[in-house]
N, C-alpha and C. Protein backbone atom coordinates (compact mmCIF):
# COMPACT_ATOMS: atom_id res chain seq x y z
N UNK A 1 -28.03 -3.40 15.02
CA UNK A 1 -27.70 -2.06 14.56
C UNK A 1 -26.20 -1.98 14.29
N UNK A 2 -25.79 -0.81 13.41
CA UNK A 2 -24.47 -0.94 12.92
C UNK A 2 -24.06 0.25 12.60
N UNK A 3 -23.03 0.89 13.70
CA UNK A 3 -22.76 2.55 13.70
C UNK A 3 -21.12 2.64 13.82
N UNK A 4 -20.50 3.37 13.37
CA UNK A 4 -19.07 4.10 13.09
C UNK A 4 -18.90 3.60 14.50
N UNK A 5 -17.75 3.19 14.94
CA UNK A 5 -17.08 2.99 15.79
C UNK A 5 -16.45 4.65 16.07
N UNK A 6 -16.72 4.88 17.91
CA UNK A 6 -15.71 6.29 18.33
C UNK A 6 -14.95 5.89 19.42
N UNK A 7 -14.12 6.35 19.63
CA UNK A 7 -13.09 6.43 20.84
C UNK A 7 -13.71 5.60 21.63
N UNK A 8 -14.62 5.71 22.29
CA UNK A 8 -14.82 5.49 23.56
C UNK A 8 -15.26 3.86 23.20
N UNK A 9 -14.96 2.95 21.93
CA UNK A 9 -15.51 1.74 22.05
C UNK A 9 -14.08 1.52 22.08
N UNK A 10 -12.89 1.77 22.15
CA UNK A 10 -11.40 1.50 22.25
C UNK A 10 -11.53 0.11 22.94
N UNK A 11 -11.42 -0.18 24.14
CA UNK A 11 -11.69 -1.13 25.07
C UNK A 11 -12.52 -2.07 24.38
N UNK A 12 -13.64 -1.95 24.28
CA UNK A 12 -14.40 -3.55 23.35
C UNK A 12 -14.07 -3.77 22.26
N UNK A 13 -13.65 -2.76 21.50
CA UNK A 13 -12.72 -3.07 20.22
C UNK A 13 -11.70 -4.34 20.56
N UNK A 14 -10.59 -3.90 21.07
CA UNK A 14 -9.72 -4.50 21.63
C UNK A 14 -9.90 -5.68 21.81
N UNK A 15 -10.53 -5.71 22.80
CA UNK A 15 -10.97 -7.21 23.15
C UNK A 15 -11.47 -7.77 22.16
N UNK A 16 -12.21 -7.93 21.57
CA UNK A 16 -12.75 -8.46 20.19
C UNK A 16 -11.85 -8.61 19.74
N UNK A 17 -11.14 -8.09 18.85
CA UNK A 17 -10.09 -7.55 17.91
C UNK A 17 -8.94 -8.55 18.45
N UNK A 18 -8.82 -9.15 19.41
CA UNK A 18 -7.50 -9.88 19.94
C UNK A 18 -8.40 -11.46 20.19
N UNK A 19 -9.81 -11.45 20.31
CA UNK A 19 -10.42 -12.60 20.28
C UNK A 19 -10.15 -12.80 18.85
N UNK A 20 -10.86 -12.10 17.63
CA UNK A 20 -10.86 -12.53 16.16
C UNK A 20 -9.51 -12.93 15.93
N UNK A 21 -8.58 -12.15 16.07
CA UNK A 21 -7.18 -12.13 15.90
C UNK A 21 -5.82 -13.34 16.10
N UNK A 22 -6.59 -13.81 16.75
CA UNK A 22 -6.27 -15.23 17.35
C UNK A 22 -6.62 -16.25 17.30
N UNK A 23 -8.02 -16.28 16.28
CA UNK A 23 -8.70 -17.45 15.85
C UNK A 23 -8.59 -18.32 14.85
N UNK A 24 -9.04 -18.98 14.99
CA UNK A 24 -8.89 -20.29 13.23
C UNK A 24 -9.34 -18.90 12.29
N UNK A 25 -10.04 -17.93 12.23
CA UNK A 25 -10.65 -17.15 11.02
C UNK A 25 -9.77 -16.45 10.14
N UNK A 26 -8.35 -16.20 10.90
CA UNK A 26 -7.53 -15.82 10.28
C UNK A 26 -5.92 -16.51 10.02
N UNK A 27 -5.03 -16.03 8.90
CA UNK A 27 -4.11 -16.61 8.49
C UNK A 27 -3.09 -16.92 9.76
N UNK A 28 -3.42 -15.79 10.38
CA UNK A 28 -1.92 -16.08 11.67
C UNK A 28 -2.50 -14.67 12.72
N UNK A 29 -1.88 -15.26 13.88
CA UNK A 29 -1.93 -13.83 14.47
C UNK A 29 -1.61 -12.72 14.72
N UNK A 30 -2.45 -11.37 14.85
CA UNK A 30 -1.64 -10.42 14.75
C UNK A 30 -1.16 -9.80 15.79
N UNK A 31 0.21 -9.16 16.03
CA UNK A 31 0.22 -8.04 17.16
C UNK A 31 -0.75 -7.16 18.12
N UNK A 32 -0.76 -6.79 19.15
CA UNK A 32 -1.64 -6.28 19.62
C UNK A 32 -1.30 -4.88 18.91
N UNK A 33 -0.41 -3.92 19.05
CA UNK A 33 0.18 -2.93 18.54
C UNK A 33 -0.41 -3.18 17.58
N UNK A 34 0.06 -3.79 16.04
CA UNK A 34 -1.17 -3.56 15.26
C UNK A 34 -2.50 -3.31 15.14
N UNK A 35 -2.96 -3.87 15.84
CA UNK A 35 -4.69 -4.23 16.48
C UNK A 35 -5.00 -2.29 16.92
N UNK A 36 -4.19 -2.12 17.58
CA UNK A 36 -4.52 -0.60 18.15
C UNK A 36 -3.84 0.50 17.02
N UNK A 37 -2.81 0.20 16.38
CA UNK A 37 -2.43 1.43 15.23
C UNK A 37 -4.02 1.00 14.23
N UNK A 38 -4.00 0.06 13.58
CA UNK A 38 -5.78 -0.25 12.80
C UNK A 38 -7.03 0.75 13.77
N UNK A 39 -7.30 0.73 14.53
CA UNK A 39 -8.47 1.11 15.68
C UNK A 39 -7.85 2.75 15.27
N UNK A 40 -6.93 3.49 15.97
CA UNK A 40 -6.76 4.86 15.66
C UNK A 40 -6.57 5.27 13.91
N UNK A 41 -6.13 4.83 13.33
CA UNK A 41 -6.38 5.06 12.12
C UNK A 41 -7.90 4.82 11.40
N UNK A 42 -8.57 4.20 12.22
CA UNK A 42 -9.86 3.74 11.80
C UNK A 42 -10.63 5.24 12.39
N UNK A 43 -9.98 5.82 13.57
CA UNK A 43 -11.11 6.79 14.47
C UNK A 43 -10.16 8.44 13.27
N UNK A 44 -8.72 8.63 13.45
CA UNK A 44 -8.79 9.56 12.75
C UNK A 44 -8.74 9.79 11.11
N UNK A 45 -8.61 8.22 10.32
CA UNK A 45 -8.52 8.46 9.08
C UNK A 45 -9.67 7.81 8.10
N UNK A 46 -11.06 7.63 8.13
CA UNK A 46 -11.73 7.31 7.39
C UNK A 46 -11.69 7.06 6.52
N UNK A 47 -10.93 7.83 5.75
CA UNK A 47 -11.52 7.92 4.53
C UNK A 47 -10.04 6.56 4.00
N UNK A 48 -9.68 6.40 4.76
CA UNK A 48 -8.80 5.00 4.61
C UNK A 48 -8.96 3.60 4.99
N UNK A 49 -10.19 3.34 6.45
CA UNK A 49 -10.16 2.88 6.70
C UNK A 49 -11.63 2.74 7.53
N UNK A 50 -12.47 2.12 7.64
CA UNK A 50 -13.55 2.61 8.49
C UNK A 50 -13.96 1.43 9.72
N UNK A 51 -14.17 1.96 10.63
CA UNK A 51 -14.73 0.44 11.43
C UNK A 51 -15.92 0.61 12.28
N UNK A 52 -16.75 0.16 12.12
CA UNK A 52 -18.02 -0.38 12.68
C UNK A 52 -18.53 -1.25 13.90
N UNK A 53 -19.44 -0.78 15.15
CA UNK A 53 -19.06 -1.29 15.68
C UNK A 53 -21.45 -1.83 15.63
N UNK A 54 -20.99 -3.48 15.48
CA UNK A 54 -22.04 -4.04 15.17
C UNK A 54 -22.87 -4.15 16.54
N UNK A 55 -24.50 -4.06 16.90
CA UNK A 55 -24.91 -4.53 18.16
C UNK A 55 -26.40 -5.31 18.15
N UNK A 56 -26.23 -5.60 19.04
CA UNK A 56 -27.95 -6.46 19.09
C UNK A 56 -28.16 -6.14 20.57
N UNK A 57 -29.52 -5.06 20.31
CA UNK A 57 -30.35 -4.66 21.37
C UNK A 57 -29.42 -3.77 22.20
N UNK A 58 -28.65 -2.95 21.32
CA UNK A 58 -27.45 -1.99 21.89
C UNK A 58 -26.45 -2.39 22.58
N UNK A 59 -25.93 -3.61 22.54
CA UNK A 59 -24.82 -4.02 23.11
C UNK A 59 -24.26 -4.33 22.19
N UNK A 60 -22.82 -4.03 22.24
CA UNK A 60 -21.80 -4.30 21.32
C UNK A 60 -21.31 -5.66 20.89
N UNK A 61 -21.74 -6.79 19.86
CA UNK A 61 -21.65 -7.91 19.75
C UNK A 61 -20.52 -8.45 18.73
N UNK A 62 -20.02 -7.62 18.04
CA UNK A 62 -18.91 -7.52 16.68
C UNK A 62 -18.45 -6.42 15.97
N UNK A 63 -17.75 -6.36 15.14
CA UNK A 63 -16.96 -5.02 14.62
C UNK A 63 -16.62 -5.46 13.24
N UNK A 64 -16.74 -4.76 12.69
CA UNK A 64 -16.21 -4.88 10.80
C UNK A 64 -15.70 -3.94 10.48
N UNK A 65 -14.32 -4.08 9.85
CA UNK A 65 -13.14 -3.30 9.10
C UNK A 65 -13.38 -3.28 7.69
N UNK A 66 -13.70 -2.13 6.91
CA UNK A 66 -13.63 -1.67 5.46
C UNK A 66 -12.05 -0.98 5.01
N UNK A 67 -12.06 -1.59 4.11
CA UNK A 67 -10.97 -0.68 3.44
C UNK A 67 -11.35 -0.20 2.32
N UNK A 68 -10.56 1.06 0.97
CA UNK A 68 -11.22 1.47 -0.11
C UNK A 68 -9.95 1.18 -1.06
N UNK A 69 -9.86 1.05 -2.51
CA UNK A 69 -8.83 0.94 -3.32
C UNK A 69 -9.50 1.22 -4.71
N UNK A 70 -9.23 1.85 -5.91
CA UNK A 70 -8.99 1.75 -7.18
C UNK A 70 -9.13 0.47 -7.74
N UNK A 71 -10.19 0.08 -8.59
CA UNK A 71 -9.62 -1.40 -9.18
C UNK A 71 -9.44 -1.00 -10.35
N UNK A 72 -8.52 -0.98 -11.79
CA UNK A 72 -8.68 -0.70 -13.15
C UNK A 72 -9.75 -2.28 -13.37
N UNK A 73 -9.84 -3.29 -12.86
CA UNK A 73 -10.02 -4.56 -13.49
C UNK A 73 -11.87 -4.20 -13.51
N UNK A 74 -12.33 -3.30 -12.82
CA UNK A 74 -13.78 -2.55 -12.73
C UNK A 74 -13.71 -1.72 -13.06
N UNK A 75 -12.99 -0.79 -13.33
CA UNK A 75 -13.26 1.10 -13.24
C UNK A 75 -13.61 1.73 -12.79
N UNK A 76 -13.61 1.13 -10.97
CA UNK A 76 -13.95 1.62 -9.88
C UNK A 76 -13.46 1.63 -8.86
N UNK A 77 -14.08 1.79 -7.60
CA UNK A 77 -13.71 1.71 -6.18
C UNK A 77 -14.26 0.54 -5.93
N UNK A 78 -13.23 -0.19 -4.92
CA UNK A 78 -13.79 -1.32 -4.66
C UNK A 78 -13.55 -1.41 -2.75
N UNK A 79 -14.84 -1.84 -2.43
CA UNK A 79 -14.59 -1.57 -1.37
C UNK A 79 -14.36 -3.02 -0.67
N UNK A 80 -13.09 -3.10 0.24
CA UNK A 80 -12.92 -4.22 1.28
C UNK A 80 -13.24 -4.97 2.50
N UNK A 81 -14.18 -5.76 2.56
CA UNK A 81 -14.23 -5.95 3.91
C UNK A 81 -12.87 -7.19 4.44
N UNK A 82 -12.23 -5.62 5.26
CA UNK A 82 -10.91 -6.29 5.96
C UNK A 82 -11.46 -7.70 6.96
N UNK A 83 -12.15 -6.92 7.87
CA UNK A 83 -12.72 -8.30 9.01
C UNK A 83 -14.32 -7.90 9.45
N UNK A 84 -14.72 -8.94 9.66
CA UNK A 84 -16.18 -8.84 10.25
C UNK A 84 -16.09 -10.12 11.19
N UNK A 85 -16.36 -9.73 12.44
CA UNK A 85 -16.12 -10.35 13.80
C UNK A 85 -17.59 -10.64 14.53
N UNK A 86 -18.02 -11.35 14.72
CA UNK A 86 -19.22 -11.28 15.89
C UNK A 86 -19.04 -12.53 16.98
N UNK A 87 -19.41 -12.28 17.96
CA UNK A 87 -18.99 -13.13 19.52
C UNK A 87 -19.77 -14.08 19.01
N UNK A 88 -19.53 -15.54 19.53
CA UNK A 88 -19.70 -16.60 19.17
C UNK A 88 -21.65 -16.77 19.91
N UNK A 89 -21.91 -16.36 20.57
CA UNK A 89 -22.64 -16.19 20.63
C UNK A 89 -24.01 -15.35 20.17
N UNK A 90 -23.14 -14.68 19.28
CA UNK A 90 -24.44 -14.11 18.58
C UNK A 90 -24.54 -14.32 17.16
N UNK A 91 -23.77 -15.26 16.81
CA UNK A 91 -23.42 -16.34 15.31
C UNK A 91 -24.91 -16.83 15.29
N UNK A 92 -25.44 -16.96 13.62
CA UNK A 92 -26.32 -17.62 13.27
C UNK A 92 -27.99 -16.71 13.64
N UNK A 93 -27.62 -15.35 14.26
CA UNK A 93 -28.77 -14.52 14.15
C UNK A 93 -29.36 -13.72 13.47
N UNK A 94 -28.42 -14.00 12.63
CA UNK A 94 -28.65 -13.22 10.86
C UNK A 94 -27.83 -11.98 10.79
N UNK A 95 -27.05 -11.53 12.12
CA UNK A 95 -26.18 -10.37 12.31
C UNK A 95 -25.42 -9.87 11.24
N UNK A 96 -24.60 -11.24 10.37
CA UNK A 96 -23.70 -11.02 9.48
C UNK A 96 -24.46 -10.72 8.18
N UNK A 97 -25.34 -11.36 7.59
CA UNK A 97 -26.18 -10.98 6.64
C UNK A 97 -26.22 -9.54 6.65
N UNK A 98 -27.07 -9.07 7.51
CA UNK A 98 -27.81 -7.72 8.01
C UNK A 98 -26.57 -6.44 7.67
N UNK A 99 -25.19 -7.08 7.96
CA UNK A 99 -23.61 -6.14 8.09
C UNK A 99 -23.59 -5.88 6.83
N UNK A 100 -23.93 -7.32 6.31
CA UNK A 100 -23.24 -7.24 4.28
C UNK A 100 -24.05 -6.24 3.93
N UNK A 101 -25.53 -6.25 4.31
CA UNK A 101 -26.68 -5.40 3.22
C UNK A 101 -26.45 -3.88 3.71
N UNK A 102 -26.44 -3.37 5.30
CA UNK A 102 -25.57 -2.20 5.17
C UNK A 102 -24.70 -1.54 4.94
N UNK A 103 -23.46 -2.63 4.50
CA UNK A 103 -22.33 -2.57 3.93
C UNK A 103 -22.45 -1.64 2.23
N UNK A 104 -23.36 -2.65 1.69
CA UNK A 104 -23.62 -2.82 0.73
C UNK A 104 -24.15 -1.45 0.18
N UNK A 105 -25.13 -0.67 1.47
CA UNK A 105 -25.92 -0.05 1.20
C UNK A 105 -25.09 1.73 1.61
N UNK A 106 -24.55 1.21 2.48
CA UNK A 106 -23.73 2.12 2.89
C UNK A 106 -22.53 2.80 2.08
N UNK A 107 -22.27 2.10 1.30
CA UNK A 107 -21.00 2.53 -0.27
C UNK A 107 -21.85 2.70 -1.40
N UNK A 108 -22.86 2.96 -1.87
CA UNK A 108 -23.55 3.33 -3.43
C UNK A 108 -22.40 3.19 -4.26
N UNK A 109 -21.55 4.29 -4.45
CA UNK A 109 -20.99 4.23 -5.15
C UNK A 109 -19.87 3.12 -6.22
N UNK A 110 -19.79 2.20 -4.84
CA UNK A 110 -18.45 1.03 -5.03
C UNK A 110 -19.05 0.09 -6.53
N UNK A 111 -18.13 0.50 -7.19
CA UNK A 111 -18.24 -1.13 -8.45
C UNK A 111 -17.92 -2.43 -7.89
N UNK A 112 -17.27 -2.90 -6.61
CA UNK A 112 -17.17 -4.06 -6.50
C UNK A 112 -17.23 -4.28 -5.17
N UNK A 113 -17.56 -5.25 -4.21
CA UNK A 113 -17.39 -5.71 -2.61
C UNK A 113 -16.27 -6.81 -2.82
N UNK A 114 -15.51 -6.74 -2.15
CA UNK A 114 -14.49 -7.70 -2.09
C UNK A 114 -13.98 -8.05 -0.72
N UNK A 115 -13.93 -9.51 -0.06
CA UNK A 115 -13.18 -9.79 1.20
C UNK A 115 -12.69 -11.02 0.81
N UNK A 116 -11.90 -11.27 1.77
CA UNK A 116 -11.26 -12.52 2.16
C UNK A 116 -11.45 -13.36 3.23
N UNK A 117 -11.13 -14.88 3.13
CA UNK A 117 -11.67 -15.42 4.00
C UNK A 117 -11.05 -16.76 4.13
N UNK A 118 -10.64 -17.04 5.77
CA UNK A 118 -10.01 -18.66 5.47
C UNK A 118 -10.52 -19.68 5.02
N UNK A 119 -9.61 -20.96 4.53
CA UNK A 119 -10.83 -21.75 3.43
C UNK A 119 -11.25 -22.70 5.00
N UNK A 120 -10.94 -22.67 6.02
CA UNK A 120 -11.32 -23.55 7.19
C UNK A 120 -12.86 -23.18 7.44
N UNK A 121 -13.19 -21.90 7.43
CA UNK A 121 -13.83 -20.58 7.46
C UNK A 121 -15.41 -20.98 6.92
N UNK A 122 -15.70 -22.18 6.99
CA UNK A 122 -16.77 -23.21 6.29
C UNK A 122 -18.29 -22.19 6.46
N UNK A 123 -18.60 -21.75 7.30
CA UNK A 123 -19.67 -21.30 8.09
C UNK A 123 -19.56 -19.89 7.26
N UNK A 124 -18.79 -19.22 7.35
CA UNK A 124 -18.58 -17.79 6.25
C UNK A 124 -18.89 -17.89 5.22
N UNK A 125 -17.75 -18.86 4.33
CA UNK A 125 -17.85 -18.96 3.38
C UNK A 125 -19.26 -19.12 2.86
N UNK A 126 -19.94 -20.40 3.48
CA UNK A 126 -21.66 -20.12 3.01
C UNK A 126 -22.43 -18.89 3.29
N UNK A 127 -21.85 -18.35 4.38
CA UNK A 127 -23.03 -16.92 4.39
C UNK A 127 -22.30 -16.21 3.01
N UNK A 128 -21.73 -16.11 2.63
CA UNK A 128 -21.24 -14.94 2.07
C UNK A 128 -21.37 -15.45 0.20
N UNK A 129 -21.22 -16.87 -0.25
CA UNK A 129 -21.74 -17.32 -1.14
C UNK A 129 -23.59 -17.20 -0.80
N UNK A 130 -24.00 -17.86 -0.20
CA UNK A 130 -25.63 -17.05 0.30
C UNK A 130 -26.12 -15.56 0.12
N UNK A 131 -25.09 -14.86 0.25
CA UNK A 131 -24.85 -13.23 -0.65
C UNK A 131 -24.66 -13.32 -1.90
N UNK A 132 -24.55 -13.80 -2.39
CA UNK A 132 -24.03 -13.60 -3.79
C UNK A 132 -22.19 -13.14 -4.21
N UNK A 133 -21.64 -13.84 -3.21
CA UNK A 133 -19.84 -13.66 -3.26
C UNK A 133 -19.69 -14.69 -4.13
N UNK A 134 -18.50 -14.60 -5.18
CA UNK A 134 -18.08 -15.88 -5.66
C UNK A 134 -16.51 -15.93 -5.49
N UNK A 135 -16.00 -16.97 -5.45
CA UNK A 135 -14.85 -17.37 -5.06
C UNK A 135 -13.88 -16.54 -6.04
N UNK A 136 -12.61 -15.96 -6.17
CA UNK A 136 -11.97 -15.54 -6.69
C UNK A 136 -10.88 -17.05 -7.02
N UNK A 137 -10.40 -17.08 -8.07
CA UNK A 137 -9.32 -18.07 -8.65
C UNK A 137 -7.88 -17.28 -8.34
N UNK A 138 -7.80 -16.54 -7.98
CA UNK A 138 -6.40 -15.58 -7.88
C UNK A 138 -5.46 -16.52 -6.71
N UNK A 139 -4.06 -16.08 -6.95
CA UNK A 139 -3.03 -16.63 -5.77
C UNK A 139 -2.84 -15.00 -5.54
N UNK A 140 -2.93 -14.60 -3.86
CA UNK A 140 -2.77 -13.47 -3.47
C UNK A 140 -0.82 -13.90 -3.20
N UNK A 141 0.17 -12.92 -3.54
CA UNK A 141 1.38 -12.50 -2.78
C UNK A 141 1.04 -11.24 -2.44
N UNK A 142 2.09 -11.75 -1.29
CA UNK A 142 2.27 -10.16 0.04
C UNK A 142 3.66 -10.26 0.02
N UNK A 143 4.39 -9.06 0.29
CA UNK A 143 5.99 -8.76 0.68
C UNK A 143 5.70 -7.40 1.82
N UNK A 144 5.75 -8.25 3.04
CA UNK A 144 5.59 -7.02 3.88
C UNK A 144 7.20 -6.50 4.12
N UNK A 145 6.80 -5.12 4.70
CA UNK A 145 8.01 -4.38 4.91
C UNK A 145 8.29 -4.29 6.15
């Protein structure tokens, strides 16, 4: 099952969120402070940011971050999946599949799904080509502030 993350998952967020955060899955690690400004902006600003908190048999097993943006290159909204996390133990139960198609199902509106993903990231990358993702040719730059 896969429902809006509220306050009161703060704590398993966290933890998760500093497990993913620290893993081969991503470019580098992030701040914890970040980790928690993302989580409250996720609980009071939606419509910027949304997070999900994924479960199997009502226990909390992973969390997925959406973001929303304008694309002119569609003429739409395109919606982001920032991160999708599940405990190593509940990998390979079809959890992540199941995220994409509510994902999917959950935005009607979006002209495009778009995420990112490390190229180490071998095991993703096939679920998500197994979706129907195709690789983007782009070089992303960032200039953070």
């Amino acid at each position: 099952m896969t429902r809006d993350i509220t306050q009161e998952d703060k704590a398993v967020f966290m933890a998760m969120a500093k497990a993913f955060y620290s893993s081969k899955a991503v470019a580098h690690v992030i701040d914890v402070k970040i980790i928690e400004t993302t989580f409250n902006t996720a609980i009071n600003e939606p419509h910027l940011i949304r997070a999900f908190m994924i479960e199997d048999d009502d226990v909390p097993v992973g969390f997925a971050l959406t973001s929303f943006y304008y694309a002119t290159e569609v003429g739409g909204i395109v919606v982001l999946l920032e991160d999708l996390y599940l405990n190593e133990t509940c990998r390979g139960k079809g959890l992540g599949s199941r995220f994409i198609e509510f994902m999917e199902k959950e935005f009607p509106a979006a002209e495009r799904f778009r995420l990112e993903v490390a190229r180490e990231n071998t095991r993703a990358i096939d679920l998500y080509k197994k979706l129907g993702y195709e690789v983007l040719e782009y070089i992303q730059m960032v200039k953070n502030m």
